[in-house]
Protein backbone atom coordinates (compact mmCIF):
# COMPACT_ATOMS: atom_id res chain seq x y z
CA UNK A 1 0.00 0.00 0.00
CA UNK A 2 2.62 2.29 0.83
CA UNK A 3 4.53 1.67 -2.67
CA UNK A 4 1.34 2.31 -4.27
CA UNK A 5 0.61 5.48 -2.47
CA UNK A 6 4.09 6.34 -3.23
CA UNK A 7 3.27 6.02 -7.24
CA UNK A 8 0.18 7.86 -7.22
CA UNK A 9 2.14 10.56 -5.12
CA UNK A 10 5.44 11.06 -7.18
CA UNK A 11 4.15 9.87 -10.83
CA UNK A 12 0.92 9.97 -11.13
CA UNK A 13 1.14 13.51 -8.94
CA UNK A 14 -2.23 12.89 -7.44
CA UNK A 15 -2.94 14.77 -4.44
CA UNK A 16 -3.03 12.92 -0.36
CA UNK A 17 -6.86 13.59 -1.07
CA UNK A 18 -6.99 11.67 -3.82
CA UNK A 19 -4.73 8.94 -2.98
CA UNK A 20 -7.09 8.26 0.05
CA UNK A 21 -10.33 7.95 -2.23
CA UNK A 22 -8.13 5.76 -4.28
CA UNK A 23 -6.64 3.45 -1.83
CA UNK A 24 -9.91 3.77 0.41
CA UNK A 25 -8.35 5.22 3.47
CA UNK A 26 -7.58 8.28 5.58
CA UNK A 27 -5.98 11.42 4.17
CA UNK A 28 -3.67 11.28 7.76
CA UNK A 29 -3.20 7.51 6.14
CA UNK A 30 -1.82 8.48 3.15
CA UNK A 31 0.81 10.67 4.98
CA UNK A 32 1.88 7.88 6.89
CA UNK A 33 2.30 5.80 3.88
CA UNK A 34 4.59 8.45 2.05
CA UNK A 35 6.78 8.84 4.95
CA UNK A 36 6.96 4.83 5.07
CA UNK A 37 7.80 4.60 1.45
CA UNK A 38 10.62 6.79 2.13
CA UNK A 39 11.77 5.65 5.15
CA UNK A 40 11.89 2.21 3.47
CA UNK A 41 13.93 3.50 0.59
CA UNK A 42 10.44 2.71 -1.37
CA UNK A 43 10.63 5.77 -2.92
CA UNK A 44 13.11 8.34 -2.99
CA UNK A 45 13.27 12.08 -3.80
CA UNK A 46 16.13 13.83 -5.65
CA UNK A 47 16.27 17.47 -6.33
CA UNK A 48 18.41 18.98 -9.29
CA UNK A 49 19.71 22.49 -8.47
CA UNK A 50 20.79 24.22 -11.29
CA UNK A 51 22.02 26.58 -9.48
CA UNK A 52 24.95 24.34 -7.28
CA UNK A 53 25.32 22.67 -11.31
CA UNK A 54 25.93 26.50 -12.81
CA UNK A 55 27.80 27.65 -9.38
CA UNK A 56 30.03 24.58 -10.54
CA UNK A 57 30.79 25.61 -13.99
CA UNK A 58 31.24 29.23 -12.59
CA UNK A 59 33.92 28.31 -10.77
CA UNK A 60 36.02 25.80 -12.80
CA UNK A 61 35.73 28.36 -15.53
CA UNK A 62 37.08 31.08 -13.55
CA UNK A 63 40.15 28.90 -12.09
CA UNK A 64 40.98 27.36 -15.35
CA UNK A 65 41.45 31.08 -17.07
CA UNK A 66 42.54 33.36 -14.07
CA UNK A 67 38.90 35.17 -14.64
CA UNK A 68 37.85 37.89 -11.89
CA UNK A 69 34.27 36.24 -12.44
CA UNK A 70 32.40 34.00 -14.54
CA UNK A 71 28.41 33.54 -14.86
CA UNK A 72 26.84 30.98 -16.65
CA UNK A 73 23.01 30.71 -17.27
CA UNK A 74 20.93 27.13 -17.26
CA UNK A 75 18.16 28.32 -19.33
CA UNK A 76 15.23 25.28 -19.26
CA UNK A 77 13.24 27.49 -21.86
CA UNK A 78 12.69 30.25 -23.94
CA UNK A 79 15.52 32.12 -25.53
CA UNK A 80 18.62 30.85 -24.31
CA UNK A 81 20.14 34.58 -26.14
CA UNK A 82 17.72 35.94 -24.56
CA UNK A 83 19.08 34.79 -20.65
CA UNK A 84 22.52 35.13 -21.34
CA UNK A 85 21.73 39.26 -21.94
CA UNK A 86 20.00 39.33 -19.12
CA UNK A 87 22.68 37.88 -16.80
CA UNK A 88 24.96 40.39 -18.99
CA UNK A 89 22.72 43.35 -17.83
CA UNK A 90 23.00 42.60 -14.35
CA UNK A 91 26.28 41.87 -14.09
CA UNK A 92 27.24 45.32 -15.44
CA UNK A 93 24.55 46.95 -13.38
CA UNK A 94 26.38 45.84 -10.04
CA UNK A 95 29.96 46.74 -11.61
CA UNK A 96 29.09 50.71 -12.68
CA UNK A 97 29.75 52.82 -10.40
CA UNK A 98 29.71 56.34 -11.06
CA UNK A 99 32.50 58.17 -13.01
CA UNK A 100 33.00 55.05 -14.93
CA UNK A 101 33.75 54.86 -18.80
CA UNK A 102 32.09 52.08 -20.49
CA UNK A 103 33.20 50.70 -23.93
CA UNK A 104 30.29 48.62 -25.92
CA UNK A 105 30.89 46.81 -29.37
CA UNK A 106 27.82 46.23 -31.35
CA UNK A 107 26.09 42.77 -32.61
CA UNK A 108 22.97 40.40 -31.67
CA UNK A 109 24.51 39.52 -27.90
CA UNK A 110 25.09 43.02 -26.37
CA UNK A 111 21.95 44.25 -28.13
CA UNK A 112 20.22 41.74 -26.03
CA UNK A 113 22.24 43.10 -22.89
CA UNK A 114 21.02 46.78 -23.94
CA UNK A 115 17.34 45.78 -23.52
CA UNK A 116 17.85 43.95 -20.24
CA UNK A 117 19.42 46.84 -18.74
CA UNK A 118 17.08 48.83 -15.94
CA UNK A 119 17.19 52.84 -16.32
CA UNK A 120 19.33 53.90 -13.12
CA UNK A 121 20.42 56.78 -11.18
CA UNK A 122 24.22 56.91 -12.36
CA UNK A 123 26.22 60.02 -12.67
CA UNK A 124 28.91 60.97 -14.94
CA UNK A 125 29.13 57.96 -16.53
CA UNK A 126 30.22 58.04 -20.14
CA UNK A 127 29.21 55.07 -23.12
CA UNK A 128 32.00 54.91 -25.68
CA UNK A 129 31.56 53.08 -29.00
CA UNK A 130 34.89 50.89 -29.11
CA UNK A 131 34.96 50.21 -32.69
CA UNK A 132 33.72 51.44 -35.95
CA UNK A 133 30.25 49.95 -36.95
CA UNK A 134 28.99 51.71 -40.00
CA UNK A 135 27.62 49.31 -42.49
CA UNK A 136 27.15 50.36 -46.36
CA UNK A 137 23.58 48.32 -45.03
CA UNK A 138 21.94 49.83 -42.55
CA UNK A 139 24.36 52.81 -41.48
CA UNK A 140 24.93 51.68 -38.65
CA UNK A 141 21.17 51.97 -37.04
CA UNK A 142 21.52 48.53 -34.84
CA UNK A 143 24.69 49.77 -33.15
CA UNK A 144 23.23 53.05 -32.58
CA UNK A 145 20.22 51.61 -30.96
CA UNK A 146 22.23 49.43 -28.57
CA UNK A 147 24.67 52.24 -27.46
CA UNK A 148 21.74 53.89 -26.90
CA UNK A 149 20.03 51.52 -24.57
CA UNK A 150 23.07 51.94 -22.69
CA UNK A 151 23.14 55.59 -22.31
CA UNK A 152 19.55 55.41 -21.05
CA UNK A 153 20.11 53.05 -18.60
CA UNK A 154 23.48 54.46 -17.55
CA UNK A 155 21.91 57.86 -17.50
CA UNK A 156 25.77 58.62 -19.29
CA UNK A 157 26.65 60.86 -22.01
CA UNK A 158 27.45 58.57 -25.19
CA UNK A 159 30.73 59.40 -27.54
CA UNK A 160 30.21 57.66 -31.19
CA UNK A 161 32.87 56.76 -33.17
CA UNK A 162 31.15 57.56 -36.96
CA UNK A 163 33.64 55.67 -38.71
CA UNK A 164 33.05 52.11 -40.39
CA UNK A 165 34.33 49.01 -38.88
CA UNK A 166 36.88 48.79 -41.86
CA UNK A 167 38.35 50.50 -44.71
CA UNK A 168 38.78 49.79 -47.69
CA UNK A 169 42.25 51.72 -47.66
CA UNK A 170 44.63 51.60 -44.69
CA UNK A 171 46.06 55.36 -46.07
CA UNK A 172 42.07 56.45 -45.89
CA UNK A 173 42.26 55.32 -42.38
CA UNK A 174 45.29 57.00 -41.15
CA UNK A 175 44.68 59.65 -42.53
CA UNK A 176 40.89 60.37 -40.97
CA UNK A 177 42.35 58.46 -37.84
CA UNK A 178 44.45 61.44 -37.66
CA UNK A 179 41.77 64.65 -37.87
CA UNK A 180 41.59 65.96 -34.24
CA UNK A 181 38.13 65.28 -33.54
CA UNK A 182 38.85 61.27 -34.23
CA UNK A 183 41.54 61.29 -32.68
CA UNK A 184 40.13 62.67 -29.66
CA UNK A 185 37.83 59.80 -29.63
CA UNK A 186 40.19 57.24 -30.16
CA UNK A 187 42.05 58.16 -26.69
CA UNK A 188 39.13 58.02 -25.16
CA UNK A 189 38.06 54.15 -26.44
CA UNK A 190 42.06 53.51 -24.81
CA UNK A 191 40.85 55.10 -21.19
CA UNK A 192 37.53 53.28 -20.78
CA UNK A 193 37.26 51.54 -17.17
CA UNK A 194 34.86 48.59 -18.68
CA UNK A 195 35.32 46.87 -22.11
CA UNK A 196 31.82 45.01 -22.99
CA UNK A 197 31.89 42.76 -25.98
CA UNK A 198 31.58 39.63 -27.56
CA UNK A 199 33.24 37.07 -30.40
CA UNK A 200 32.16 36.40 -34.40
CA UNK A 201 32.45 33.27 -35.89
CA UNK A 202 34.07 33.13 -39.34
CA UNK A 203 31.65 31.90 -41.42
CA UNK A 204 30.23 33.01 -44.71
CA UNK A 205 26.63 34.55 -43.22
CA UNK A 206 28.98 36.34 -40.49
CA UNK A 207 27.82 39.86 -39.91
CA UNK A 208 30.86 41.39 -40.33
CA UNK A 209 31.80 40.14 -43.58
CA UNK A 210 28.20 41.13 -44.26
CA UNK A 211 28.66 44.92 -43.90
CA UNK A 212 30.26 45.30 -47.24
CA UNK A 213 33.41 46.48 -47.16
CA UNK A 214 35.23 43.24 -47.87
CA UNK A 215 36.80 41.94 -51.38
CA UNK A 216 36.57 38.81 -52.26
CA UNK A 217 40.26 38.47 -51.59
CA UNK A 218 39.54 40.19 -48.03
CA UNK A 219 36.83 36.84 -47.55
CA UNK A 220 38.78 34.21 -48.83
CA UNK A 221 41.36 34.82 -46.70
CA UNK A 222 39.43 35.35 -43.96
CA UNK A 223 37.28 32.36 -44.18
CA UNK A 224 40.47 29.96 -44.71
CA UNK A 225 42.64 31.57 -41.91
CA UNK A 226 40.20 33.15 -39.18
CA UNK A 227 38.22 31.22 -36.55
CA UNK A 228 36.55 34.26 -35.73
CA UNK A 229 36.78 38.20 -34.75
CA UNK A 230 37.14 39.98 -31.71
CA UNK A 231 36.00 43.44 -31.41
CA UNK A 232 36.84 43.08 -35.26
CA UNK A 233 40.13 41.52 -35.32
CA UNK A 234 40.18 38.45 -37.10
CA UNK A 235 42.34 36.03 -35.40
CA UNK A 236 43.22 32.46 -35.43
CA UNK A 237 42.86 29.63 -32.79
CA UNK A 238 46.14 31.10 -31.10
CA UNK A 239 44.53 34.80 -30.79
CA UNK A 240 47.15 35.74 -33.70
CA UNK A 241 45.85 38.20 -35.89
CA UNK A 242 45.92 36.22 -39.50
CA UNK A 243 44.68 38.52 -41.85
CA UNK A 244 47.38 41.53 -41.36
CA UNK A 245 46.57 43.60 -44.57
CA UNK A 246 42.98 43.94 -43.33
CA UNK A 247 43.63 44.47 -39.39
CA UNK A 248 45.38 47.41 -40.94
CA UNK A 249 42.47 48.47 -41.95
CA UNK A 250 40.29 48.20 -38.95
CA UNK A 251 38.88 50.35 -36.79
CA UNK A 252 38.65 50.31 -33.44
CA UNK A 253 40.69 48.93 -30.13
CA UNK A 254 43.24 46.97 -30.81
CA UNK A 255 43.24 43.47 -28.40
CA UNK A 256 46.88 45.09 -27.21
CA UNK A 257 44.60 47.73 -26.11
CA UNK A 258 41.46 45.86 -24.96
CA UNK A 259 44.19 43.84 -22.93
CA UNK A 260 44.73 47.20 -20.90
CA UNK A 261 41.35 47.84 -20.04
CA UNK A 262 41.25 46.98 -16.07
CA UNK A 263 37.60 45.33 -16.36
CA UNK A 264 36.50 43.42 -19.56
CA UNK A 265 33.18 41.65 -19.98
CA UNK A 266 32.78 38.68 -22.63
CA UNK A 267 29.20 38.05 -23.22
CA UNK A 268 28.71 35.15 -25.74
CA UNK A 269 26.99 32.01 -26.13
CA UNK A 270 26.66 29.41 -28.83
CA UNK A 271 28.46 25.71 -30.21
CA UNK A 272 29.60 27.72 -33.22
CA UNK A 273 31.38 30.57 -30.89
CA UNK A 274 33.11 28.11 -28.74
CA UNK A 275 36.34 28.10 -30.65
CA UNK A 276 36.75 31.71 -30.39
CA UNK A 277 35.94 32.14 -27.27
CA UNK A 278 38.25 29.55 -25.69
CA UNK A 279 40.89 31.72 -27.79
CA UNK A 280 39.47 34.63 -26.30
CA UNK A 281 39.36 33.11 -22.77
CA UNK A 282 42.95 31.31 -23.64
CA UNK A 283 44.73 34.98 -24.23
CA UNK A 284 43.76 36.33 -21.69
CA UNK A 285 41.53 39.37 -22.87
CA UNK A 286 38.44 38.37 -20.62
CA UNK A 287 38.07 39.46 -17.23
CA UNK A 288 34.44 38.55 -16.67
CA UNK A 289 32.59 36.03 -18.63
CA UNK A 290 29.09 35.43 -18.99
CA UNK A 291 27.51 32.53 -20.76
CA UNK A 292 24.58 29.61 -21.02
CA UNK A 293 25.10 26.06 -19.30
CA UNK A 294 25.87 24.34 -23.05
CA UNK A 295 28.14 26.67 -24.08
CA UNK A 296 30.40 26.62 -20.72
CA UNK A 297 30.54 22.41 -20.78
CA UNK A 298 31.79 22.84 -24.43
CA UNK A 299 34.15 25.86 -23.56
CA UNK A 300 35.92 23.49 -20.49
CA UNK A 301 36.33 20.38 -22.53
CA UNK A 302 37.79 21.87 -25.91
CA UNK A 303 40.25 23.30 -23.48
């Protein structure tokens, strides 16, 4: 009786009410036939945190790269993206304080951290666009809407960077690199406090390669030497930068630079970023890494 109290109970998840119009006794009955079953070893309940399981990853993630902090997600539905920005949002929401200078790249992951982020009562902070993000698309409208997001929630003044993420010139680049008011801006993307970004994949629907100011030479040897970009930089799977004639070309930090930044957030998530971002993790550019429960197991065991 008490094994079939204990089914009704645990699979069947009929109520003590129930189970007593069922077995034809007592409600008080019933509860004295659960706490048999278990006492018997019957029936036995197991709970799976995944919060001790994610607490887990969080930790051998940070020891195995020398992080300041790692957070990883364990998203049982929805949007996995979706989780991952939100984490993102309130990580950086307990690391502001006010004064600070935040760098932002652009791209699907920290527009998702943009609208996760809560409108607060900061002062003097500043949002500063790391890298160039003009596309011959869309001009540039998603990046403006996520640095955007960020000044709103930051309540910070926001300093763009109206250049595109890559010229088609390196002497074009130089020489607008060098008019004052760029160059103002450029020493100010070297002084930021935070550094929030994430990795590209190099793959032939990558957004990057999709903003148009890439031969076909420029792709080909991108796509047969890269593994992916950070903040623009192609690089291979030792962080080296592979494609020379075009990093000359790009605009933006450099990762020397984004190496000097004293706090540096990698958002990302995704089996087709987990290359880069054990390079990323690997060279040391990430300070603070947030990321989903998949992503994390794939990140530790490639590595």
């Amino acid at each position: 009786m008490a094994i079939d109290a204990a089914k009704l109970y645990y699979l069947s998840d009929c109520s003590q009410s129930e189970i007593a119009s069922v077995l034809g006794v007592s409600r008080p009955t019933v509860s004295k036939l659960l706490t048999y079953a278990k006492e018997e070893g019957f029936a036995r309940v197991e709970i799976q945190d995944p919060r001790s399981e994610s607490e887990q990853l969080s930790r051998l993630l940070t020891e195995r790269f020398g992080l300041k902090s790692a957070k990883v997600v364990w998203p049982k539905s929805g949007d996995p993206l979706a989780a991952v920005g939100k984490a993102g949002a309130e990580l950086l929401q307990v690391m502001v304080h006010d004064g600070d200078s935040i760098g932002v790249t652009s791209g699907h992951t920290l527009y998702t951290v943009g609208k996760h982020l809560q409108n607060g009562d900061w002062s003097n902070v500043e949002i500063v666009q790391l890298k160039g993000g003009i596309s011959l698309s869309n001009f540039g409208e998603s990046d403006w809407n996520t640095l955007a997001m960020f000044r709103d929630a930051f309540n910070a003044e926001m300093v763009l960077l109206p250049l595109p993420a890559v010229f088609k010139n390196a002497k074009a680049k130089a020489l607008v690199a060098n008019e004052p008011e760029i160059a103002r801006i450029i020493e100010k993307i070297s002084q930021v406090d935070i550094a929030v970004f994430t990795v590209g994949v190099a793959s032939e629907n990558s957004q990057l390669l999709e903003q148009g100011h890439y031969s076909q030479n420029d792709r080909e040897c991108v796509l047969g030497r890269a593994i992916g970009h950070i903040c623009s930089h192609w690089v291979d799977a030792q962080g080296r930068i592979c494609c020379p004639e075009i990093d000359e070309r790009t605009v933006g930090i450099s990762l020397g630079g984004l190496k000097k930044i004293p706090r540096r957030v990698l958002v990302a998530r995704g089996m087709e970023k987990v290359k880069i971002i054990s390079t990323a993790l690997n060279r040391g550019i990430v300070t603070h890494f947030v990321t989903d429960r998949l992503t994390a197991e794939a990140v530790l065991k490639l590595t």
